[in-house]
PDB file of N, CA and C in Angstrom:
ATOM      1  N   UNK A   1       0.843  -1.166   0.000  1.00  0.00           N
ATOM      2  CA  UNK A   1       0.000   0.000   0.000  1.00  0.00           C
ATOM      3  C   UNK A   1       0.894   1.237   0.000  1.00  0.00           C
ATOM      4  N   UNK A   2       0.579   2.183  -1.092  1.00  0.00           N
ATOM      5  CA  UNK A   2       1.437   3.397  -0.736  1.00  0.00           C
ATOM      6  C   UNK A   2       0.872   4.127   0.555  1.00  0.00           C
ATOM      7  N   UNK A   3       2.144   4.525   1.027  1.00  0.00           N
ATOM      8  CA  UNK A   3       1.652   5.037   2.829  1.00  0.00           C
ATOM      9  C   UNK A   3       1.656   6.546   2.340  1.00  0.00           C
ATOM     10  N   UNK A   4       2.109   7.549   1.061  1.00  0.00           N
ATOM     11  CA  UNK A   4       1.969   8.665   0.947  1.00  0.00           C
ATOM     12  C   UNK A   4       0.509   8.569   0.800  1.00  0.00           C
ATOM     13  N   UNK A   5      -0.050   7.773   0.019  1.00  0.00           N
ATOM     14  CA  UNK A   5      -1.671   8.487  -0.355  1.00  0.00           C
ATOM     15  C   UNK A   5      -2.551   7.760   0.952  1.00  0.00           C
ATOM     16  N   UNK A   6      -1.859   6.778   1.848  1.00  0.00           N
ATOM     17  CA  UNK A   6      -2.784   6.599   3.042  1.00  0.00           C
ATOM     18  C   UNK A   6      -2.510   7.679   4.358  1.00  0.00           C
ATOM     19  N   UNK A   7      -1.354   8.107   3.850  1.00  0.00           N
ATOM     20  CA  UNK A   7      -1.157   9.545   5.192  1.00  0.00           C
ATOM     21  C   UNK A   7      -2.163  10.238   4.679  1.00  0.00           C
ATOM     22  N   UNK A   8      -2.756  10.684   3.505  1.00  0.00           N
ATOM     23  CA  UNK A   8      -3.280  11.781   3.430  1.00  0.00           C
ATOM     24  C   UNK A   8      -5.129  11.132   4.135  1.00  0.00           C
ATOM     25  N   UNK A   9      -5.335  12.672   3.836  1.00  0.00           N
ATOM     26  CA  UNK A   9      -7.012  12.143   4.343  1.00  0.00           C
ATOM     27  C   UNK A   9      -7.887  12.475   3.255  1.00  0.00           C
ATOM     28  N   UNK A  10      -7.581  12.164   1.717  1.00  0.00           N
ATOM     29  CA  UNK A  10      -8.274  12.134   0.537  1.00  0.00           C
ATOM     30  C   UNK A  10      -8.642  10.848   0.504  1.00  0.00           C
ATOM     31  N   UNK A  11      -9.888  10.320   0.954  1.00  0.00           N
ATOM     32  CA  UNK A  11     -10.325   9.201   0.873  1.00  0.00           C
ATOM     33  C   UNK A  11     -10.468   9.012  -0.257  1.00  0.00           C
ATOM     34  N   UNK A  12     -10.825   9.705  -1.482  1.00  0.00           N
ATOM     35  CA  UNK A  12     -11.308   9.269  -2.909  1.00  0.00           C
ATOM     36  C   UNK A  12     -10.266   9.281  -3.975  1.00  0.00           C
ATOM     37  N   UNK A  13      -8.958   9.804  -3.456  1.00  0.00           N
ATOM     38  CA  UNK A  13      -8.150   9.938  -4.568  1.00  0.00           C
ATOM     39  C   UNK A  13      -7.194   8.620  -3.954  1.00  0.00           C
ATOM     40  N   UNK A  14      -7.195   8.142  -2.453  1.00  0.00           N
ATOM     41  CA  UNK A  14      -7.033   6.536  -2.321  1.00  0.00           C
ATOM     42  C   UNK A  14      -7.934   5.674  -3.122  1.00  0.00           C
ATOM     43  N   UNK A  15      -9.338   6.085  -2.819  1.00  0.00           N
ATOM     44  CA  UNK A  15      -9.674   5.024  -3.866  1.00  0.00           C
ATOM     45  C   UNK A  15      -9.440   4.407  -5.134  1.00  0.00           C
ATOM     46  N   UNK A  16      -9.305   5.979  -5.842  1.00  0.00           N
ATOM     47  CA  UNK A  16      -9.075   6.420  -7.277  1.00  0.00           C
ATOM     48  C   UNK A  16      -7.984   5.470  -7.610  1.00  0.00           C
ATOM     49  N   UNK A  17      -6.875   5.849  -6.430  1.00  0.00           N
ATOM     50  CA  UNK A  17      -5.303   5.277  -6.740  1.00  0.00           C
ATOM     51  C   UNK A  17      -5.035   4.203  -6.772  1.00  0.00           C
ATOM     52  N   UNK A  18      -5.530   3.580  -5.968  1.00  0.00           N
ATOM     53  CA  UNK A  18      -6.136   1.745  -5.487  1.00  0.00           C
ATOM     54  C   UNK A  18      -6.408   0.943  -6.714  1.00  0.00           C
ATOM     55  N   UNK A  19      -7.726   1.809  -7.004  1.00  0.00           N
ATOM     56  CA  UNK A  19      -8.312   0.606  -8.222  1.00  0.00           C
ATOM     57  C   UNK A  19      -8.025   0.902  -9.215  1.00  0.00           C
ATOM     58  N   UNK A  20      -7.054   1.897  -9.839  1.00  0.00           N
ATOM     59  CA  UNK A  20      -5.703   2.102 -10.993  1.00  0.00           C
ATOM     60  C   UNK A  20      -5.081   0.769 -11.016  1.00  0.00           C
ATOM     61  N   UNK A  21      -4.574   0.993  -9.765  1.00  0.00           N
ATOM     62  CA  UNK A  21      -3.257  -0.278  -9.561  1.00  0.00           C
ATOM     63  C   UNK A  21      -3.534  -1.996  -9.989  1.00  0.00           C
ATOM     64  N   UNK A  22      -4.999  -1.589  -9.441  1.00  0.00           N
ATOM     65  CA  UNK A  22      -4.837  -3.513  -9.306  1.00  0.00           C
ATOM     66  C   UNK A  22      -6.601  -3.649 -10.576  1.00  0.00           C
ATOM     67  N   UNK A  23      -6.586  -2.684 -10.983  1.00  0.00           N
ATOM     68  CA  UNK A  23      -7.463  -2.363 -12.563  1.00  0.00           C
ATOM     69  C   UNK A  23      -8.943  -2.832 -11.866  1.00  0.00           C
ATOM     70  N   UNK A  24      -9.814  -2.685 -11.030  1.00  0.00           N
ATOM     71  CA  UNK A  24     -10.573  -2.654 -10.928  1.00  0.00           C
ATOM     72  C   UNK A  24     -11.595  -1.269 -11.062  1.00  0.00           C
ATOM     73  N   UNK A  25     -12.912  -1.368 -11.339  1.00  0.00           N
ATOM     74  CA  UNK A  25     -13.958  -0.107 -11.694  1.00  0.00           C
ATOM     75  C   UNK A  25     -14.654  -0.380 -10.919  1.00  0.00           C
ATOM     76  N   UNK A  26     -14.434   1.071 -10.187  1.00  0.00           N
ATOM     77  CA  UNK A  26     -15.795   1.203  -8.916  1.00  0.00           C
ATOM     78  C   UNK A  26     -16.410   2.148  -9.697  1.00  0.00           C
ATOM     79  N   UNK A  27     -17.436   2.203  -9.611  1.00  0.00           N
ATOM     80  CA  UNK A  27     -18.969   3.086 -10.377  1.00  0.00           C
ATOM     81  C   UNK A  27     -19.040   3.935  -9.402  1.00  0.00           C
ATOM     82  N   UNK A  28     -19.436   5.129  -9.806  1.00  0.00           N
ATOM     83  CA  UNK A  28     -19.603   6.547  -8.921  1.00  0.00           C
ATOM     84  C   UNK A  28     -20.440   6.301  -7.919  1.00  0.00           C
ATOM     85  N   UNK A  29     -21.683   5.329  -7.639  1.00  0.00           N
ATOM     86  CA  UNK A  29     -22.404   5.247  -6.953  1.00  0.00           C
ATOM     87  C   UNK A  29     -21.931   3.862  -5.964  1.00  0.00           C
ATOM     88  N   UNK A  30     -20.985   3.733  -6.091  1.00  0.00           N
ATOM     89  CA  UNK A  30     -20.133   2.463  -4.889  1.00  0.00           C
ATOM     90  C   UNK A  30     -19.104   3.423  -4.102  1.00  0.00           C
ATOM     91  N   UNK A  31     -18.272   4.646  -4.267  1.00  0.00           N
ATOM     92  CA  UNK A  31     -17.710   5.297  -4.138  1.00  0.00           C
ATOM     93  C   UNK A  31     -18.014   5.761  -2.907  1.00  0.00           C
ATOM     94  N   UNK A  32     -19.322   5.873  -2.256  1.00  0.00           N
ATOM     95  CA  UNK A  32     -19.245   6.455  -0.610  1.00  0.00           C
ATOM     96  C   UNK A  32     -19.538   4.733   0.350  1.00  0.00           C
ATOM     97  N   UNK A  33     -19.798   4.175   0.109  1.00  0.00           N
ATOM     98  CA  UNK A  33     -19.941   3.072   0.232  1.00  0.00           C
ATOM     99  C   UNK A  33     -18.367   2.467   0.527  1.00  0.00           C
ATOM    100  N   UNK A  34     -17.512   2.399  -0.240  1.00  0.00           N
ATOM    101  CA  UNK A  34     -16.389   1.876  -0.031  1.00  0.00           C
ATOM    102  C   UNK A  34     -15.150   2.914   0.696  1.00  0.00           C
ATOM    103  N   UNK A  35     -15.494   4.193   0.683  1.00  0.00           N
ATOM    104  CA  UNK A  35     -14.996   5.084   1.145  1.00  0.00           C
ATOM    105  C   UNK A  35     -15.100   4.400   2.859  1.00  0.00           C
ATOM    106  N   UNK A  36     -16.698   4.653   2.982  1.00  0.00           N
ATOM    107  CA  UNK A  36     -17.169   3.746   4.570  1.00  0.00           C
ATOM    108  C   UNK A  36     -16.308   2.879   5.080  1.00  0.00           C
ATOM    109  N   UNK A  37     -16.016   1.617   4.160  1.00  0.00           N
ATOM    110  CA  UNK A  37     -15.162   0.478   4.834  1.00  0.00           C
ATOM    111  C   UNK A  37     -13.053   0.692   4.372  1.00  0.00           C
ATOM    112  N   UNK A  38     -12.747   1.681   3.595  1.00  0.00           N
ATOM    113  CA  UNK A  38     -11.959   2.150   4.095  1.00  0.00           C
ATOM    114  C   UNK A  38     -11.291   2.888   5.373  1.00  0.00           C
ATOM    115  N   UNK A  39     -12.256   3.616   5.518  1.00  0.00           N
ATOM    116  CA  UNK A  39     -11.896   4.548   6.918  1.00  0.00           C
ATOM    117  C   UNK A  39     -12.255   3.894   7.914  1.00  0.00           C
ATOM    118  N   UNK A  40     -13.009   2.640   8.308  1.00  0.00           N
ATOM    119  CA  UNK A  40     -12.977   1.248   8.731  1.00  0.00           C
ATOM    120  C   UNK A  40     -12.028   0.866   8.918  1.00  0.00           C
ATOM    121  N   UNK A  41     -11.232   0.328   7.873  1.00  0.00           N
ATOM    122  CA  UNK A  41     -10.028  -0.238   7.778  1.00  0.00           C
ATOM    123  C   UNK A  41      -9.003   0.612   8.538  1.00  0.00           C
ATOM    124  N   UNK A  42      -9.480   1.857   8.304  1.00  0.00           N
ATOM    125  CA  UNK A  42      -7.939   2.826   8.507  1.00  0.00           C
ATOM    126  C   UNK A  42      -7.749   3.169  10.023  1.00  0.00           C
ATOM    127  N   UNK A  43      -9.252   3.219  11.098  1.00  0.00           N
ATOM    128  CA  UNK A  43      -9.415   2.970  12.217  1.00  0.00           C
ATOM    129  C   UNK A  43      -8.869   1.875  12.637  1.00  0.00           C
ATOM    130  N   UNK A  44      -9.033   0.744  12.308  1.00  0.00           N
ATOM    131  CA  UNK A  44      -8.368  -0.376  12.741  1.00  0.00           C
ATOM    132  C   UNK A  44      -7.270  -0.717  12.482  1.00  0.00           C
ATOM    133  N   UNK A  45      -6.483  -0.326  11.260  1.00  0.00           N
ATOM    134  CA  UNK A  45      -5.422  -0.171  11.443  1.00  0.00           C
ATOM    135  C   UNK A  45      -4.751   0.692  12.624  1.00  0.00           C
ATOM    136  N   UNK A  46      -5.041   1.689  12.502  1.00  0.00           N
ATOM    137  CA  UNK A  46      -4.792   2.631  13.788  1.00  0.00           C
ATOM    138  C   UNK A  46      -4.787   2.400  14.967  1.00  0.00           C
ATOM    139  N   UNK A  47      -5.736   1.554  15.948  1.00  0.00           N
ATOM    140  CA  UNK A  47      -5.551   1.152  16.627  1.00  0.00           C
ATOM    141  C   UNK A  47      -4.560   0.148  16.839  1.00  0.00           C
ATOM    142  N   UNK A  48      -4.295  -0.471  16.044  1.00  0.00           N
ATOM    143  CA  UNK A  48      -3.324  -1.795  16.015  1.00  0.00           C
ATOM    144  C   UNK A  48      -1.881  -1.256  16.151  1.00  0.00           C
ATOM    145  N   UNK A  49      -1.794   0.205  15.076  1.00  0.00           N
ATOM    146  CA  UNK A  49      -0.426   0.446  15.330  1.00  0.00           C
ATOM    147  C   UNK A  49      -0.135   1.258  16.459  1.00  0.00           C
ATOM    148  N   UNK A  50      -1.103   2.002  17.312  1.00  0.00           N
ATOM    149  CA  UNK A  50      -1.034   2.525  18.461  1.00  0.00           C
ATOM    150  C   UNK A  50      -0.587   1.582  19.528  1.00  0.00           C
ATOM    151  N   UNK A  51      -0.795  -0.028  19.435  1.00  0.00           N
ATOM    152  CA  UNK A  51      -0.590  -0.803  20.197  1.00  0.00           C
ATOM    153  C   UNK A  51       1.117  -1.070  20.737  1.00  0.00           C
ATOM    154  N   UNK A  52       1.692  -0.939  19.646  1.00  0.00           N
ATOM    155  CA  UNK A  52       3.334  -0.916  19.289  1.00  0.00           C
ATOM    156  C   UNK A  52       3.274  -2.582  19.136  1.00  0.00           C
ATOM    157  N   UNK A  53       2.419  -3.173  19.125  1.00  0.00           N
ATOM    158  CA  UNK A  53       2.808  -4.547  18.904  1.00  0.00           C
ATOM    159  C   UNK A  53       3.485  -5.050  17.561  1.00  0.00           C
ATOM    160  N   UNK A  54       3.417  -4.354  17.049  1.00  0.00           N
ATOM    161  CA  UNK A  54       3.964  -4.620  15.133  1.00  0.00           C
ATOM    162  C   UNK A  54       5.467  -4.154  15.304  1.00  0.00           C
ATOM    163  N   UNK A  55       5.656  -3.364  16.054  1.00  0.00           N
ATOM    164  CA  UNK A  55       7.363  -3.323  16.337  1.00  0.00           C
ATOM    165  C   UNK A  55       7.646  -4.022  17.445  1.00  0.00           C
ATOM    166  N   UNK A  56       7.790  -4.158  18.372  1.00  0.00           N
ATOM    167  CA  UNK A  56       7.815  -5.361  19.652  1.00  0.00           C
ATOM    168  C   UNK A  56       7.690  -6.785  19.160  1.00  0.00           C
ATOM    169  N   UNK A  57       6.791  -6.989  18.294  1.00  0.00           N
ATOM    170  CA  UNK A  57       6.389  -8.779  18.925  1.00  0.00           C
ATOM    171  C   UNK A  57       7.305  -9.242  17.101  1.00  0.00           C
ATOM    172  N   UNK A  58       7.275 -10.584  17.906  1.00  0.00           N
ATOM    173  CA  UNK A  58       8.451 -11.509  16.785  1.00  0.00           C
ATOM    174  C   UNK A  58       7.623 -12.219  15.953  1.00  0.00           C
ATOM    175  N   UNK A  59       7.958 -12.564  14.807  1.00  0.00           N
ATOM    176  CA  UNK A  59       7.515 -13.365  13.801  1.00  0.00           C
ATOM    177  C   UNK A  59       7.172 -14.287  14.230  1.00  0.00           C
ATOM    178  N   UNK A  60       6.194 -15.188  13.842  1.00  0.00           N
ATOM    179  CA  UNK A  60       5.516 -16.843  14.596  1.00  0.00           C
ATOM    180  C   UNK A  60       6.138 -17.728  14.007  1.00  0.00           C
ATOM    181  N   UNK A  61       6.850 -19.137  14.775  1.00  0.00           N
ATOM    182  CA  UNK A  61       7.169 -19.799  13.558  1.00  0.00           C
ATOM    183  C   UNK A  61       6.765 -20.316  12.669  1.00  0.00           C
ATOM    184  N   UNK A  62       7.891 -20.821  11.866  1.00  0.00           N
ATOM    185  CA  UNK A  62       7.279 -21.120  10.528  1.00  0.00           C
ATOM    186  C   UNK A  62       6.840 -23.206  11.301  1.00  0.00           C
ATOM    187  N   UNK A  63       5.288 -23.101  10.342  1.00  0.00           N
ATOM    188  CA  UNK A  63       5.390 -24.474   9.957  1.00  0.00           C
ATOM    189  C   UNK A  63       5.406 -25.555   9.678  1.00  0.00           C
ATOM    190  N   UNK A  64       6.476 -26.648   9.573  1.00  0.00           N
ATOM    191  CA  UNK A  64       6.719 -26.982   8.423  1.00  0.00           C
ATOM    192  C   UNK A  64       6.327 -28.593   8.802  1.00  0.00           C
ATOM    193  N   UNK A  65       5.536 -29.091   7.978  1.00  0.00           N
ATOM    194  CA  UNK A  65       4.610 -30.568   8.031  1.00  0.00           C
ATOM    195  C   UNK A  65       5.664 -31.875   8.026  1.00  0.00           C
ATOM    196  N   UNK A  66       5.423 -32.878   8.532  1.00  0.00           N
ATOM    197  CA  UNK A  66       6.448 -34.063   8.575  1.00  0.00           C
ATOM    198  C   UNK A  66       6.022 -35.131   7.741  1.00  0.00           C
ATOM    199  N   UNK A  67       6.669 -35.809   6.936  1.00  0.00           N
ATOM    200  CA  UNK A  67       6.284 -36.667   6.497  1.00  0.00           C
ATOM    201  C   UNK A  67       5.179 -37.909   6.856  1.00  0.00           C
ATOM    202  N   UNK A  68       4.023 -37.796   5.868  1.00  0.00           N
ATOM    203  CA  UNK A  68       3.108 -38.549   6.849  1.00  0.00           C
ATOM    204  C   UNK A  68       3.967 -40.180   6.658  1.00  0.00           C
ATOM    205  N   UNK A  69       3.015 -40.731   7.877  1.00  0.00           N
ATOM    206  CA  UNK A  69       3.423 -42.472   7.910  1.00  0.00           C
ATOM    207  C   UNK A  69       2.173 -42.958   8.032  1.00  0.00           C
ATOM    208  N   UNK A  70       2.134 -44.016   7.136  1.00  0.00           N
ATOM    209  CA  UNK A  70       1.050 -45.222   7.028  1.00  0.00           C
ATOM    210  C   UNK A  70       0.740 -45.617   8.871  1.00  0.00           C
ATOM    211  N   UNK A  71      -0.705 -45.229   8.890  1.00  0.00           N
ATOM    212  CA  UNK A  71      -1.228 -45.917  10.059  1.00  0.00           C
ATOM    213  C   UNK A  71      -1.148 -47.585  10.538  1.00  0.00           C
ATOM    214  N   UNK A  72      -0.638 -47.974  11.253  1.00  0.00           N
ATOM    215  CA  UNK A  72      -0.818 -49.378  12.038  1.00  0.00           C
ATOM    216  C   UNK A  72      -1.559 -49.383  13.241  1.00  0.00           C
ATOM    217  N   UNK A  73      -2.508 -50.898  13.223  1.00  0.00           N
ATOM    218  CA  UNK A  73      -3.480 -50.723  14.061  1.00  0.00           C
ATOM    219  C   UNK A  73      -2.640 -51.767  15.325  1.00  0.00           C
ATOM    220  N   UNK A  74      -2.533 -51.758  16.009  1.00  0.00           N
ATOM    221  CA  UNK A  74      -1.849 -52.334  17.364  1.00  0.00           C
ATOM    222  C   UNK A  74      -3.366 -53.557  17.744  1.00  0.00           C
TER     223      UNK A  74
END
């Protein structure tokens, strides 16, 4: 995500910029509608990074499956 056009608080020229990128058409009349669950998003992001947990906490491990083995019945 570019973080210049999410610093700003032009919700529509994020949109605009968004669905350039990845070629999708929002119709003028979806436009406050998705604006809604952006600034959604952007609240909750916000809170999350207020948390400092995204700099503090460590990667989870990775992982990684073991070779299965044929069941035996005892």
């Amino acid at each position: 995500m570019n973080k210049t056009i999410m610093a700003t608080d032009d919700t529509e020229a994020f949109i605009d910029a968004n669905a350039a990128v990845l070629g999708l058409a929002i119709a003028p009349e979806w436009k406050a509608n998705v604006a809604m669950f952006v600034d959604v998003a952007r609240a909750m992001a916000a809170r999350i990074e207020a948390t400092g947990a995204a700099t503090a906490s460590e990667a989870a491990p990775v992982f990684t499956p073991r070779a299965l083995t044929p069941h035996t019945s005892q």
